[in-house]
Protein backbone atom coordinates (compact mmCIF):
# COMPACT_ATOMS: atom_id res chain seq x y z
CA UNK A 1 -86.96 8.97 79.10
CA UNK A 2 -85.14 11.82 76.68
CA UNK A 3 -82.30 13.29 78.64
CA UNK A 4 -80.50 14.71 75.52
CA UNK A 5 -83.79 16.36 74.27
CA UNK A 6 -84.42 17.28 77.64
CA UNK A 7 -80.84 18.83 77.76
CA UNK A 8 -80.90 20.13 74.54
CA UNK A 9 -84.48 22.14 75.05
CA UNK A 10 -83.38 23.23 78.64
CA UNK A 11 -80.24 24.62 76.91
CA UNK A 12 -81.85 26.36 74.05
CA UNK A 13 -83.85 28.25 76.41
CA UNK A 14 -81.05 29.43 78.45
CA UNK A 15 -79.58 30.73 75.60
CA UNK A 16 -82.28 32.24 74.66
CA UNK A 17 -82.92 33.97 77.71
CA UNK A 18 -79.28 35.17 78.06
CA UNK A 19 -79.36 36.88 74.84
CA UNK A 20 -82.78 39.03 75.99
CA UNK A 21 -80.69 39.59 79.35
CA UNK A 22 -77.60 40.50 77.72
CA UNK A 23 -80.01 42.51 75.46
CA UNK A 24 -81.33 44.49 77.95
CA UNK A 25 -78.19 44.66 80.23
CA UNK A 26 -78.74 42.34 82.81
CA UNK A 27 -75.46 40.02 82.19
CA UNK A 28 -75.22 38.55 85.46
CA UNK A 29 -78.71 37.05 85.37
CA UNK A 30 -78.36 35.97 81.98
CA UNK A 31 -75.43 34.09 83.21
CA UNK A 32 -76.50 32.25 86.07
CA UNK A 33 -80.27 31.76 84.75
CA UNK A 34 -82.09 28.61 85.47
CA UNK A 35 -78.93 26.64 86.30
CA UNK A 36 -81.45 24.55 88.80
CA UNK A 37 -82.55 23.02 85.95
CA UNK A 38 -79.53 20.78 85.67
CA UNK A 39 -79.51 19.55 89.56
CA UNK A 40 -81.00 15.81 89.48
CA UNK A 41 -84.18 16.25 90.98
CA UNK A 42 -85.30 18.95 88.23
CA UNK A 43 -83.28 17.31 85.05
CA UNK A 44 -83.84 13.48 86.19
CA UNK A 45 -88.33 14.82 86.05
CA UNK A 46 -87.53 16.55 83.26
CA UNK A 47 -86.14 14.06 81.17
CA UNK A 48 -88.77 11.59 82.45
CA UNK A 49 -91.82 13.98 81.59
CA UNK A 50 -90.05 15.63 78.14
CA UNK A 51 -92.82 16.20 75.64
CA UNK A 52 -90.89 18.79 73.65
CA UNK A 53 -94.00 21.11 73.23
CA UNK A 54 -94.80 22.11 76.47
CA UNK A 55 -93.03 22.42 80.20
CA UNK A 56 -92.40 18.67 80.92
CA UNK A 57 -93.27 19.94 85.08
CA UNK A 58 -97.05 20.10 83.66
CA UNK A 59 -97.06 16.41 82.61
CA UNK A 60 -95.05 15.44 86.27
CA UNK A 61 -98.18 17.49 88.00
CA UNK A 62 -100.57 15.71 85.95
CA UNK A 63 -99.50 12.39 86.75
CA UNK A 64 -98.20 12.74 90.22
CA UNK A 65 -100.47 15.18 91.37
CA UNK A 66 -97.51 17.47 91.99
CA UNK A 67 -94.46 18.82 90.11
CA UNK A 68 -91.25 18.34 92.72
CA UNK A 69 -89.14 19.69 89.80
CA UNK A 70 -91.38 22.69 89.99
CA UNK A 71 -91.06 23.08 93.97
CA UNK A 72 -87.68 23.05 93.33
CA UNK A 73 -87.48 25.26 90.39
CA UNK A 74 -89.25 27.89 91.13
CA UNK A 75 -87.96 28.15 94.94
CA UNK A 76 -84.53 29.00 93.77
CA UNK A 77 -85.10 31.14 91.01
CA UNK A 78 -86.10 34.91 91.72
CA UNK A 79 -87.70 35.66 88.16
CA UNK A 80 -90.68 33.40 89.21
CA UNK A 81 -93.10 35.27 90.79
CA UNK A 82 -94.18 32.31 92.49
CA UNK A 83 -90.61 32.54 94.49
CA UNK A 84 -92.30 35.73 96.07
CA UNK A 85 -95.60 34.62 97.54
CA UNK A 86 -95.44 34.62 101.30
CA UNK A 87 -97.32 35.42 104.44
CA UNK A 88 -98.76 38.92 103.61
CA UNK A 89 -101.14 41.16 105.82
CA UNK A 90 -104.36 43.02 104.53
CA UNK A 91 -105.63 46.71 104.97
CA UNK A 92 -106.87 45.23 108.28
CA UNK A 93 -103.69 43.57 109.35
CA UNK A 94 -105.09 40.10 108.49
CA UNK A 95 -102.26 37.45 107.72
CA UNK A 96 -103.03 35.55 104.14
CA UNK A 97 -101.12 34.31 101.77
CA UNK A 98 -99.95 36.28 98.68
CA UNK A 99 -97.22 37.60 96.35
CA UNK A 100 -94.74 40.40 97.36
CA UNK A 101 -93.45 42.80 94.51
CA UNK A 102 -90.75 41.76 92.69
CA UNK A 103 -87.48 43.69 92.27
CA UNK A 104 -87.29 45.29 89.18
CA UNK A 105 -84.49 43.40 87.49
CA UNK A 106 -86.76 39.86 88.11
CA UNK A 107 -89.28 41.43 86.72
CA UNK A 108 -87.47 41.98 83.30
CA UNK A 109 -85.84 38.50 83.63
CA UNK A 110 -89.48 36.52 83.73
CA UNK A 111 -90.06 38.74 80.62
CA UNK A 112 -86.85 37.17 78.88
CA UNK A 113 -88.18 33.82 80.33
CA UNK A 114 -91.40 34.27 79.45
CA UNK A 115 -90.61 35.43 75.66
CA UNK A 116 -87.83 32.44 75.37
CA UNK A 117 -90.21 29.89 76.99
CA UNK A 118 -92.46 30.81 73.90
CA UNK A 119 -89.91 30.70 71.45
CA UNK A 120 -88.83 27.03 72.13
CA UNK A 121 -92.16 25.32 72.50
CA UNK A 122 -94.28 27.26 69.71
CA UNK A 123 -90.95 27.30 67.47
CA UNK A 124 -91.52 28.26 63.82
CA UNK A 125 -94.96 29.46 64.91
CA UNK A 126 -94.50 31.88 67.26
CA UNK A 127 -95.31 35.18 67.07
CA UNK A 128 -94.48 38.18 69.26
CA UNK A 129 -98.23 37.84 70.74
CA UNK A 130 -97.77 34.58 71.85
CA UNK A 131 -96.05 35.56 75.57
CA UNK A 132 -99.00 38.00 76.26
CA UNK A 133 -101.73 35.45 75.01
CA UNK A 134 -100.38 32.54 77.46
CA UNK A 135 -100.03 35.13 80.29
CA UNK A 136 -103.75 36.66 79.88
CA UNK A 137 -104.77 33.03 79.76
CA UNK A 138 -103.16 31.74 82.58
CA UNK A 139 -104.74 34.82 84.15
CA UNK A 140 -108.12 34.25 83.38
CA UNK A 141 -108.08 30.67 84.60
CA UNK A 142 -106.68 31.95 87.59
CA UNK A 143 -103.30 30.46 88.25
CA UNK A 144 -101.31 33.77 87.51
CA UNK A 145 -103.90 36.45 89.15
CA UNK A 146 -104.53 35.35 92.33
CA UNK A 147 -100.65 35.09 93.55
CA UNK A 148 -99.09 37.60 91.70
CA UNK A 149 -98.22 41.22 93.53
CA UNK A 150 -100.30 43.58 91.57
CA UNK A 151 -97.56 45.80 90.48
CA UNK A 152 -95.57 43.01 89.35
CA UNK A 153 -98.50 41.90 87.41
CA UNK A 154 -99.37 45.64 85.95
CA UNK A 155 -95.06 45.61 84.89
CA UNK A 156 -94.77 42.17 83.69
CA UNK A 157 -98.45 43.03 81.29
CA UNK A 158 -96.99 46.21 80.01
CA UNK A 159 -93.87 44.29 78.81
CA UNK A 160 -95.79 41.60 76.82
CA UNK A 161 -98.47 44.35 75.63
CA UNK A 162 -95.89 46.47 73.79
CA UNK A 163 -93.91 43.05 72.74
CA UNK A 164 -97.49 41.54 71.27
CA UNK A 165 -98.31 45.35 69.62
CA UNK A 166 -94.99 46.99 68.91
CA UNK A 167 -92.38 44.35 68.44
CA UNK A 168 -89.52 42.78 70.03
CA UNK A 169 -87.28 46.01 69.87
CA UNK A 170 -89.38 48.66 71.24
CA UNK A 171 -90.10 46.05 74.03
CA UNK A 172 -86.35 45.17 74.64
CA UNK A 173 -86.08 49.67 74.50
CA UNK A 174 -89.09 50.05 76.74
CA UNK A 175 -87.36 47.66 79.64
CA UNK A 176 -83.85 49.07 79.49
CA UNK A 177 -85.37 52.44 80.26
CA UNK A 178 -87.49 51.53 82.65
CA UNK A 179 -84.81 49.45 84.30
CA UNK A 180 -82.63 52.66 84.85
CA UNK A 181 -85.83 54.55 86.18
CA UNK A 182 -85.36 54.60 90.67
């Protein structure tokens, strides 16, 4: 068990994210970010499962079967597009299961998640490509594409394309104008 490198990794990252929120003006969210993480049912897993290299939920799923800090996590936190996936009806009225577009301003927050999350766990390695490589790979196995509204997916992608090919500023430029865009 590693509670204070648990506390100290979960902490990093919400710094992290708060300064790409505060970056690209969303203060409130920056603020309040991922403060699930410190309830007991996701900080008690997380402690038990810390690796330090990779989201300690992964190593709960693979020896449980199932990540309750995950359930937990990503049910109260709207910058998860897994927080979105409901009941949704086809073309033909159908009733399946899939994920509903995400407002705008959670949108830009999993970006600031996404980019932070990257930060921490590839640390003096990362690169600005690194967000968009773990997204298109999580896509191609399949755990992203399926669930994910497809204009959430088509935002979120355009975000991490200009970070991996034009830098962390024109990204950060890109999102504050497009968050001001009705």
């Amino acid at each position: 068990m590693h509670p204070i490198q648990h506390f100290k990794t979960i902490t990093q990252h919400r710094q992290l994210v708060r300064y790409y929120c505060f970056r690209i003006g969303l203060y409130r969210q920056g603020l309040m970010h991922d403060l699930s993480k410190y309830s007991p049912i996701e900080f008690v897993r997380g402690a038990i499962y810390y690796q330090g290299n990779r989201s300690p939920n992964n190593k709960e799923r693979e020896v449980k079967g199932v990540s309750m800090s995950w359930l937990h996590h990503k049910g109260r936190n709207k910058h998860h597009f897994e927080y979105w996936i409901d009941y949704t009806l086809d073309e033909n009225g159908k009733v399946g299961f899939g994920g509903n577009r995400m407002p705008k301003k959670y949108v830009a927050e999993m970006f600031c998640d996404r980019v932070a999350a990257s930060r921490i766990y590839r640390g003096d390695a990362y690169t600005d490509a690194d967000p968009y490589d773990y997204y298109i790979k999580g896509k191609q196995f399949g755990s992203t594409g399926r669930m994910i509204h497809p204009e959430t997916a088509a935002e979120l992608e355009e975000m991490l394309r200009i970070l991996k090919f034009e830098g962390e500023d024109a990204a950060i430029e890109y999102i504050r104008k497009w968050l001001k865009e009705k």
